[in-house]
PDB file of N, CA and C in Angstrom:
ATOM      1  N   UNK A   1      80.661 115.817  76.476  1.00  0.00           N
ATOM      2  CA  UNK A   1      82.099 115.963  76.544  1.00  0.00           C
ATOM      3  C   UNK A   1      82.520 116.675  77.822  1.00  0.00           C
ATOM      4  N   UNK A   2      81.670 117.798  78.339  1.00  0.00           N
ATOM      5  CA  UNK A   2      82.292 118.395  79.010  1.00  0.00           C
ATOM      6  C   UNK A   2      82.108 117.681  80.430  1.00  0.00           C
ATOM      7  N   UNK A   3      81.037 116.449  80.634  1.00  0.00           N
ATOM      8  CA  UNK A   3      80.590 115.525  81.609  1.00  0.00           C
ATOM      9  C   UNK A   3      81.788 114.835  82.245  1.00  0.00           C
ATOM     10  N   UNK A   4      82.774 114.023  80.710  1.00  0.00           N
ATOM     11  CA  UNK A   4      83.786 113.651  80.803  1.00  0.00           C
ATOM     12  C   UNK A   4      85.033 114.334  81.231  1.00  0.00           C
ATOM     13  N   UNK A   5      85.051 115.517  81.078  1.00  0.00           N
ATOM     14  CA  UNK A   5      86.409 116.693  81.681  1.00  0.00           C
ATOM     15  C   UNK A   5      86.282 116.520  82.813  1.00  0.00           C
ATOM     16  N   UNK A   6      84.843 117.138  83.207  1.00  0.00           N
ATOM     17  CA  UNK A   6      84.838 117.138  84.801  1.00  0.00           C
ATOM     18  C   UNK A   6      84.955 115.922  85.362  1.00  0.00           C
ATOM     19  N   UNK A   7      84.745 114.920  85.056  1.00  0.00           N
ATOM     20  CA  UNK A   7      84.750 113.209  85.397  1.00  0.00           C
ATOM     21  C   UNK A   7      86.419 113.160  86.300  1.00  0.00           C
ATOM     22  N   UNK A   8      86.960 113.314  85.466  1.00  0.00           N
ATOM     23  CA  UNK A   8      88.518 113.017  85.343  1.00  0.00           C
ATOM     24  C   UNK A   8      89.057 113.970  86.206  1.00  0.00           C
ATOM     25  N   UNK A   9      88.967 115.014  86.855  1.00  0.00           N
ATOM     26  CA  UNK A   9      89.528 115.930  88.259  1.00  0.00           C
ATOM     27  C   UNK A   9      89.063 115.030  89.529  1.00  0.00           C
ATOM     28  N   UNK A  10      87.605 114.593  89.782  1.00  0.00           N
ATOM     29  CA  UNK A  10      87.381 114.023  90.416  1.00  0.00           C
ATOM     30  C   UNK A  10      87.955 112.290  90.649  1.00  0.00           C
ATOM     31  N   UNK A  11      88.487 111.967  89.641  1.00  0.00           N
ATOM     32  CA  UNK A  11      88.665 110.126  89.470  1.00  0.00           C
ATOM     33  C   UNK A  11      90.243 110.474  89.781  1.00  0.00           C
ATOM     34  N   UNK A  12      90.590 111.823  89.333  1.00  0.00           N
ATOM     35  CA  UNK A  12      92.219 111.964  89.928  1.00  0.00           C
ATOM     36  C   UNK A  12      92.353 111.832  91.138  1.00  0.00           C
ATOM     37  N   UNK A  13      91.391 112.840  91.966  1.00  0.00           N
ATOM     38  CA  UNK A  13      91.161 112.776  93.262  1.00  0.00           C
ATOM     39  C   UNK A  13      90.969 111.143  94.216  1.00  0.00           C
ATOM     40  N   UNK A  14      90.345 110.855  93.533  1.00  0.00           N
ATOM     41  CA  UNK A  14      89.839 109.538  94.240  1.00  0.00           C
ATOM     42  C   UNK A  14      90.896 108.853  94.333  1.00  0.00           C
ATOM     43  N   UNK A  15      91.807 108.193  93.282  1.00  0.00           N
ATOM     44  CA  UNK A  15      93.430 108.092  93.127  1.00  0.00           C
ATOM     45  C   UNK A  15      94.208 108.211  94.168  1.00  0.00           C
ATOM     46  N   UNK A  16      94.214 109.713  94.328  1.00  0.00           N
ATOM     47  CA  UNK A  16      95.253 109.991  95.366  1.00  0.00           C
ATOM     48  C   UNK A  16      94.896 109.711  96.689  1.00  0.00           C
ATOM     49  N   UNK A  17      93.714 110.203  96.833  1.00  0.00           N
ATOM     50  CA  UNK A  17      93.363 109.546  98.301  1.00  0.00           C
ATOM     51  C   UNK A  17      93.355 108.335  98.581  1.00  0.00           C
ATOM     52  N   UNK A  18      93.890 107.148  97.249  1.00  0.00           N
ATOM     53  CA  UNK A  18      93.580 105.585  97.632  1.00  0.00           C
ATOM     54  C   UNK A  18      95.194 105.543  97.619  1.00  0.00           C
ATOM     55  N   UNK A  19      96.104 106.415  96.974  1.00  0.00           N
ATOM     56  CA  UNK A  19      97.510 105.802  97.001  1.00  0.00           C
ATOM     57  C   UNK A  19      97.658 106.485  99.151  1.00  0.00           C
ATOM     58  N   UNK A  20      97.137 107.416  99.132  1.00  0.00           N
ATOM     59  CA  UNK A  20      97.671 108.170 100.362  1.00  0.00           C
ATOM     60  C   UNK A  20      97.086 106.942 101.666  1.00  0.00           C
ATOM     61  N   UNK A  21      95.889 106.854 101.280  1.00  0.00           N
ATOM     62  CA  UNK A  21      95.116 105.908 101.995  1.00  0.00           C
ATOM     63  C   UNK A  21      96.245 104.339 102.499  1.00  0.00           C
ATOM     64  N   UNK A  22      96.785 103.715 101.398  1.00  0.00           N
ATOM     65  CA  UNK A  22      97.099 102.858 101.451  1.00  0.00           C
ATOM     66  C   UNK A  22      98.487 102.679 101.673  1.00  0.00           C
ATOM     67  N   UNK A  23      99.279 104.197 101.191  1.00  0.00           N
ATOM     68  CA  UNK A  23     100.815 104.624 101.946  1.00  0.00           C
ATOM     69  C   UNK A  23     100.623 104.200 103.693  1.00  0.00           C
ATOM     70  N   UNK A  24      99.394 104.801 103.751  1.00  0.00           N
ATOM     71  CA  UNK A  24      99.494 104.956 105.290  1.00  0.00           C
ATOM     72  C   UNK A  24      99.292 103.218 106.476  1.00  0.00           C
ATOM     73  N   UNK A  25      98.555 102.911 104.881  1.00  0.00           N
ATOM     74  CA  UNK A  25      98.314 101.251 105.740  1.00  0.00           C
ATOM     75  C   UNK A  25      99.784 100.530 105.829  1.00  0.00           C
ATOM     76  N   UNK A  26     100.764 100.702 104.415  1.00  0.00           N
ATOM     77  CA  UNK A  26     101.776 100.149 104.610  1.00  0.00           C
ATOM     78  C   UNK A  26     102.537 100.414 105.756  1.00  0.00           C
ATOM     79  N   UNK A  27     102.787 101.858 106.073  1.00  0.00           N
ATOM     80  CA  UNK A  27     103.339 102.057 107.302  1.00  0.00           C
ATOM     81  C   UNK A  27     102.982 101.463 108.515  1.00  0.00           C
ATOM     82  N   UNK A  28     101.545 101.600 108.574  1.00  0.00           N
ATOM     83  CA  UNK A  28     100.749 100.778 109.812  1.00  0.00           C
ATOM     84  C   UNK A  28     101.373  99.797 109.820  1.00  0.00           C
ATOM     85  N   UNK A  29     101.176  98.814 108.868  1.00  0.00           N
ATOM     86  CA  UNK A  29     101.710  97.160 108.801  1.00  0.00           C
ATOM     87  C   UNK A  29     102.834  96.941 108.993  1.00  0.00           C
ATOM     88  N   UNK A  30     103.715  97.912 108.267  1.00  0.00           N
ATOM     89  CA  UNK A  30     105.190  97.075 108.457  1.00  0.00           C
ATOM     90  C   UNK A  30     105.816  97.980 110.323  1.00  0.00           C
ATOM     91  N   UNK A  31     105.192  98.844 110.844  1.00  0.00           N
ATOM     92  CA  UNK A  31     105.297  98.938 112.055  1.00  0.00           C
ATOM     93  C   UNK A  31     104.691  97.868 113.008  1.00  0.00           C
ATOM     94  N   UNK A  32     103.451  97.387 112.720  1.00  0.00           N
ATOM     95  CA  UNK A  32     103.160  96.170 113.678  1.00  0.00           C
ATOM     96  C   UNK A  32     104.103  95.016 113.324  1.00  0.00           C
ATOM     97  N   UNK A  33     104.409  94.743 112.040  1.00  0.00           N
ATOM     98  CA  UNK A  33     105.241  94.130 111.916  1.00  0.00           C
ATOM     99  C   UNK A  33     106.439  93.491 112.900  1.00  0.00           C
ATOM    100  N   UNK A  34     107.471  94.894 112.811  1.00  0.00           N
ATOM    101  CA  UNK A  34     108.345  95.154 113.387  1.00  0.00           C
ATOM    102  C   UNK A  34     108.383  95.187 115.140  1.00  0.00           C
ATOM    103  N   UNK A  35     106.839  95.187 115.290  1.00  0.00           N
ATOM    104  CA  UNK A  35     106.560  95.308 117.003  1.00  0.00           C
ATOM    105  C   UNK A  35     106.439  93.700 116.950  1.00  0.00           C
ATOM    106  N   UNK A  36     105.856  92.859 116.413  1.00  0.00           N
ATOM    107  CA  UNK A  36     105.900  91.706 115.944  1.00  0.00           C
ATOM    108  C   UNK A  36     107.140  90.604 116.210  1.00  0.00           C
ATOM    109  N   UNK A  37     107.918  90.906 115.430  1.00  0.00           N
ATOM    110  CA  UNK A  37     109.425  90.236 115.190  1.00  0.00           C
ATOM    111  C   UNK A  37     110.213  90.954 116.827  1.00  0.00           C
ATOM    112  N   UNK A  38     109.575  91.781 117.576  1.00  0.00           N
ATOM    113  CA  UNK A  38     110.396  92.316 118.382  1.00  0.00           C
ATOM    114  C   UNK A  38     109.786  90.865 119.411  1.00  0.00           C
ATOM    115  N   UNK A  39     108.651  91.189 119.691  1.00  0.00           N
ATOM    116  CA  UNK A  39     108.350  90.068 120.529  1.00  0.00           C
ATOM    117  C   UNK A  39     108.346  88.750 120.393  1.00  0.00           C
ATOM    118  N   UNK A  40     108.392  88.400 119.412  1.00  0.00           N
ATOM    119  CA  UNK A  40     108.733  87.032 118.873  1.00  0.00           C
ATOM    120  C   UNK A  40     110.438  86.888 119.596  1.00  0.00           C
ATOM    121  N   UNK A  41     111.048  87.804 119.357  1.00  0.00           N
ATOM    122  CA  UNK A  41     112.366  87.631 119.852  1.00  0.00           C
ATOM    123  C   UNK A  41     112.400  87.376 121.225  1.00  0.00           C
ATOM    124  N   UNK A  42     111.497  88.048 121.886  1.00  0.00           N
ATOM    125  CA  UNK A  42     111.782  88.263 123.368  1.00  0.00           C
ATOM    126  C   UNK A  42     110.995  86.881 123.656  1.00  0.00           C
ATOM    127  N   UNK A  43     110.305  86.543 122.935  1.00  0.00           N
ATOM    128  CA  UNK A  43     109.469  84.776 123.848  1.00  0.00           C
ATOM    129  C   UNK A  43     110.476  83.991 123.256  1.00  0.00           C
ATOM    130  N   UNK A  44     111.298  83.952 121.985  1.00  0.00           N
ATOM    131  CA  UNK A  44     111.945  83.071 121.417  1.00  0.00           C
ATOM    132  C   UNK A  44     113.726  83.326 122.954  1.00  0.00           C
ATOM    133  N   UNK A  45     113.799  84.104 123.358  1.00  0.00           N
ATOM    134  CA  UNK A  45     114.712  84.375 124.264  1.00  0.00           C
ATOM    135  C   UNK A  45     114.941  83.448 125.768  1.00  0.00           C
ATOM    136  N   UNK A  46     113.343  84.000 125.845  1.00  0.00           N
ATOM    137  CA  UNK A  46     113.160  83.374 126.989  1.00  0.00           C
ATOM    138  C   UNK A  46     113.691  81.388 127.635  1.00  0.00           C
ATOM    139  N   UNK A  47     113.880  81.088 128.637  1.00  0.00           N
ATOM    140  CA  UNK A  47     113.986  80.070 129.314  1.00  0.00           C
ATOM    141  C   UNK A  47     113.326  78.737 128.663  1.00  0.00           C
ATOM    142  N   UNK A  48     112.186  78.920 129.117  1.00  0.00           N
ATOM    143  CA  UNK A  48     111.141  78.384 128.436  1.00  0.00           C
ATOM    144  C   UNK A  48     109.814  78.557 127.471  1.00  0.00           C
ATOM    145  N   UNK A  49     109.981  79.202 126.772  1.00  0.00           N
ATOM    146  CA  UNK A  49     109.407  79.770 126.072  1.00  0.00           C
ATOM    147  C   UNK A  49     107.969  78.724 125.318  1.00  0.00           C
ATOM    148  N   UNK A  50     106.916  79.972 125.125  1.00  0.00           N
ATOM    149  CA  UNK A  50     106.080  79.491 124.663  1.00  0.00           C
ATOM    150  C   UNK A  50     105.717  78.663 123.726  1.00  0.00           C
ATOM    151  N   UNK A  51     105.423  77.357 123.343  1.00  0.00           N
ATOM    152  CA  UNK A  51     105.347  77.683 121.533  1.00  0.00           C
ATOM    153  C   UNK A  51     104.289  77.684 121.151  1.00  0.00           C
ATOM    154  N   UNK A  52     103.160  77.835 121.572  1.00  0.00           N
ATOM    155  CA  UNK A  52     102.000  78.239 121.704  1.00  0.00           C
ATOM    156  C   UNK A  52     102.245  79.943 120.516  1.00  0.00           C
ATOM    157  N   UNK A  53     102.357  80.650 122.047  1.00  0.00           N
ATOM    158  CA  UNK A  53     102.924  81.842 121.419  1.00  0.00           C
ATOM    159  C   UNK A  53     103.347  82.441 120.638  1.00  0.00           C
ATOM    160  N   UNK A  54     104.817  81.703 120.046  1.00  0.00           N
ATOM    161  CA  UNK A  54     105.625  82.114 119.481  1.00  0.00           C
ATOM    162  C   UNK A  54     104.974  81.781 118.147  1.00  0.00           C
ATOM    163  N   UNK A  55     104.201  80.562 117.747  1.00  0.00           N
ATOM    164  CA  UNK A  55     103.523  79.880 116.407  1.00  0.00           C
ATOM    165  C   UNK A  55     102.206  81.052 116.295  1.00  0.00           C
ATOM    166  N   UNK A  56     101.631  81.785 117.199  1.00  0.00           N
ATOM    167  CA  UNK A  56     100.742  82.885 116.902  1.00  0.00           C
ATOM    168  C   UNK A  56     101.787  84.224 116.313  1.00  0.00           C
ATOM    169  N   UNK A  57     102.419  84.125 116.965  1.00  0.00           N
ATOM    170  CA  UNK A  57     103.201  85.569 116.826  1.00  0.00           C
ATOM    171  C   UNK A  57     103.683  85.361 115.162  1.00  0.00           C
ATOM    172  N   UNK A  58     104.024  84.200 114.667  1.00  0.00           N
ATOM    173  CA  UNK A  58     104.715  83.534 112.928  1.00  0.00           C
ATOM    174  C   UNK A  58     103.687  83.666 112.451  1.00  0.00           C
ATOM    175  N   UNK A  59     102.744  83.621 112.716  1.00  0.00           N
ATOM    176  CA  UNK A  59     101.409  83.198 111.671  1.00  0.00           C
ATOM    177  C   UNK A  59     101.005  84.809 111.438  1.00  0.00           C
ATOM    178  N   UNK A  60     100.870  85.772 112.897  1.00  0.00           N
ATOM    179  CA  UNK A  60     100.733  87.150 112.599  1.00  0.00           C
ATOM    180  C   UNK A  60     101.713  88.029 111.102  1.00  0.00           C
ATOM    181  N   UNK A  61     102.997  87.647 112.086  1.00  0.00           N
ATOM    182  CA  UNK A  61     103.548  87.993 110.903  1.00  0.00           C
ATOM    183  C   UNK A  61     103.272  87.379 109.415  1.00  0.00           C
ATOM    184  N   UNK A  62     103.176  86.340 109.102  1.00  0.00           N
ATOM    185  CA  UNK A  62     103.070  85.985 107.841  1.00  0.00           C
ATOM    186  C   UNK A  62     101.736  86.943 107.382  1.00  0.00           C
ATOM    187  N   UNK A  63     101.202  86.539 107.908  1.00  0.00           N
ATOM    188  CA  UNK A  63      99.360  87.086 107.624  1.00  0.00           C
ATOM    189  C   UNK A  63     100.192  89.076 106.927  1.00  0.00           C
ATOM    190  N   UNK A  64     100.428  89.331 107.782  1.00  0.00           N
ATOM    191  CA  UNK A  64     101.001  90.859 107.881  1.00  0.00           C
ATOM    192  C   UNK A  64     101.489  90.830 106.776  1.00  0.00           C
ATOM    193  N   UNK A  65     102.357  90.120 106.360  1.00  0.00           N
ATOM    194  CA  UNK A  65     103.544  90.007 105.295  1.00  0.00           C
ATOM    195  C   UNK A  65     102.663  90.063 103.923  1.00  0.00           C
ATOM    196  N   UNK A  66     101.772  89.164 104.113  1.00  0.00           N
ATOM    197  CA  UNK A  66     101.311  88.779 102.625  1.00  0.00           C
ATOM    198  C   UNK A  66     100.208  90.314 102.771  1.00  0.00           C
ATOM    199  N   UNK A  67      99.357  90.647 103.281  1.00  0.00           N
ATOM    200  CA  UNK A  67      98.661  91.625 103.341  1.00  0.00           C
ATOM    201  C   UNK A  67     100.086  92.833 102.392  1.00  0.00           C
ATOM    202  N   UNK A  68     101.116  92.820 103.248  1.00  0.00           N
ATOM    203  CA  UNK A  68     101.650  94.121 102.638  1.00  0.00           C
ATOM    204  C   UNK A  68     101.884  93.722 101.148  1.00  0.00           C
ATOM    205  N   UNK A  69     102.403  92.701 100.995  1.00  0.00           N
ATOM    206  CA  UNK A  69     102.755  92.345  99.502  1.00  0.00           C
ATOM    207  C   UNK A  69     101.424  92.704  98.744  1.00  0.00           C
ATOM    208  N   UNK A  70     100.355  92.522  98.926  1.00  0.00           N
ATOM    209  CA  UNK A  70      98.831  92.757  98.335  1.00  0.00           C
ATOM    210  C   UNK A  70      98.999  94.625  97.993  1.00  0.00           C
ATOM    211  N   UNK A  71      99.187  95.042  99.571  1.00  0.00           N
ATOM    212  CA  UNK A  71      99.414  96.213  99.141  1.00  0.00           C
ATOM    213  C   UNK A  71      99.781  96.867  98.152  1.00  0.00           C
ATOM    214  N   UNK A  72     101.309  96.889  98.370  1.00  0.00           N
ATOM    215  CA  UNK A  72     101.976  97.599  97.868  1.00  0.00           C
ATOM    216  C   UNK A  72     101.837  96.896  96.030  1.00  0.00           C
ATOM    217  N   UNK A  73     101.219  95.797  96.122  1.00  0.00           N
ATOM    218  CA  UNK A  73     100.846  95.862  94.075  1.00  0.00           C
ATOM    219  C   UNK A  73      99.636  96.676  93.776  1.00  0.00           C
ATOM    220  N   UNK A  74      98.677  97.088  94.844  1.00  0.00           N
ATOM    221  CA  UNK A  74      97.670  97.619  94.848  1.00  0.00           C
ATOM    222  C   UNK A  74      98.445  99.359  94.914  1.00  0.00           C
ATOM    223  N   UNK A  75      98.911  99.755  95.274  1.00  0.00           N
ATOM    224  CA  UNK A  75      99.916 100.850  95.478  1.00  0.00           C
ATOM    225  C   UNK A  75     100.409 101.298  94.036  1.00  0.00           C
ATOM    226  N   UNK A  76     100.881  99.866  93.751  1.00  0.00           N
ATOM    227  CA  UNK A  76     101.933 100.016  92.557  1.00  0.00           C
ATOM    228  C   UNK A  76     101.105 100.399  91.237  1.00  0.00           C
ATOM    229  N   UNK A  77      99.628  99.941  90.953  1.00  0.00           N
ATOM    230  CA  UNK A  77      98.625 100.156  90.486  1.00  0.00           C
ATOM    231  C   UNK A  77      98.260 101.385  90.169  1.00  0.00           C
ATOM    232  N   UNK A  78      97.533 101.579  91.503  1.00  0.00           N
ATOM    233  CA  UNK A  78      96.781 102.960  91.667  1.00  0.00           C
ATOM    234  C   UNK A  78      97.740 104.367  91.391  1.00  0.00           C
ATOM    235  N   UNK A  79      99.171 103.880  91.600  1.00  0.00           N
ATOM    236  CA  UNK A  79     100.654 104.851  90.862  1.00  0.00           C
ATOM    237  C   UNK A  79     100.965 104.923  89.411  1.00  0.00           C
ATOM    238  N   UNK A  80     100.522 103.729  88.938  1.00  0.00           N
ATOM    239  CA  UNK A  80     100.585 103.683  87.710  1.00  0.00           C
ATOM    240  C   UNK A  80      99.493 104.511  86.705  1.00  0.00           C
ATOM    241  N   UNK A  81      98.205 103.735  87.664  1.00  0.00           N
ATOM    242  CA  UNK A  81      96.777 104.438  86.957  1.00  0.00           C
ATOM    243  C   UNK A  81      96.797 106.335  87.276  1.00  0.00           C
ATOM    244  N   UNK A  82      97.432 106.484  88.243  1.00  0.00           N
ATOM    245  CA  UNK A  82      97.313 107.805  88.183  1.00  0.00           C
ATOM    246  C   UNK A  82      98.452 108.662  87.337  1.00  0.00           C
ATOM    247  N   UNK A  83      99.691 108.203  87.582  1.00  0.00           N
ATOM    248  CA  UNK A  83     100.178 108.689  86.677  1.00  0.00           C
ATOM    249  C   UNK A  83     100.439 108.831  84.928  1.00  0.00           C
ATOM    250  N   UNK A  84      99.520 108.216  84.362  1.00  0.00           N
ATOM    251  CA  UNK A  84      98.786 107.489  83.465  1.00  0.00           C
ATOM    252  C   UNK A  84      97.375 108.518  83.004  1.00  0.00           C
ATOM    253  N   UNK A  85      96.972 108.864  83.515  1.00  0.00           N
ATOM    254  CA  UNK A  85      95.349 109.485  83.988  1.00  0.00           C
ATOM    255  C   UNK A  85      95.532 110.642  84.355  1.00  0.00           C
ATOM    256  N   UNK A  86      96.384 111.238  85.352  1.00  0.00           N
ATOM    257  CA  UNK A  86      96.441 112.245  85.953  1.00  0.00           C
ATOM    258  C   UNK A  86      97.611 113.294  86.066  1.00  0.00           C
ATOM    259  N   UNK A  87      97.634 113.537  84.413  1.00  0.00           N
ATOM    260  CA  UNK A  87      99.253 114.113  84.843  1.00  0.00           C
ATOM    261  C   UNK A  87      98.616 115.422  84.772  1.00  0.00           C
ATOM    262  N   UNK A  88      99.363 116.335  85.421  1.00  0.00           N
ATOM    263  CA  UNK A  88      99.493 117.810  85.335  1.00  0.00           C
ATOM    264  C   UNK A  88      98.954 118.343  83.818  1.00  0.00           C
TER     265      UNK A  88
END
């Protein structure tokens, strides 16, 4: 029993460092993101513009997009399981 007490401080731990872990990826992502859609604008601006380019720069973003959506249910999870598991 007492194997199991101590179990559960540590599995809290692990928790938080995967919600903190993965707070931080969302930010990462939806900042490249946003650096993303900036340059897409500026080749989509241009004269003659790439489309080479511009079809890498859509595909980044999408790729980005669906990654965050993965995330943040993985987020939504590990929030649930901890608050669930790990209350005060």
């Amino acid at each position: 029993m007492a194997e199991a007490t101590a179990t559960a401080p540590r599995f809290c731990d692990l928790l938080k460092s995967g919600i903190k872990f993965i707070e931080k990826e969302i930010q990462s992502k939806t900042r490249r993101i946003d650096r993303l859609q900036q340059e897409l604008a500026e080749l989509m601006s241009q004269l003659n513009p790439d489309p080479a380019q511009i079809d890498v720069r859509k595909r980044e973003i999408r790729e980005l997009e669906s990654e965050l959506e993965s995330d943040r249910a993985q987020l939504n999870a590990f929030q649930e399981e901890f608050s669930i598991l790990c209350r005060p």
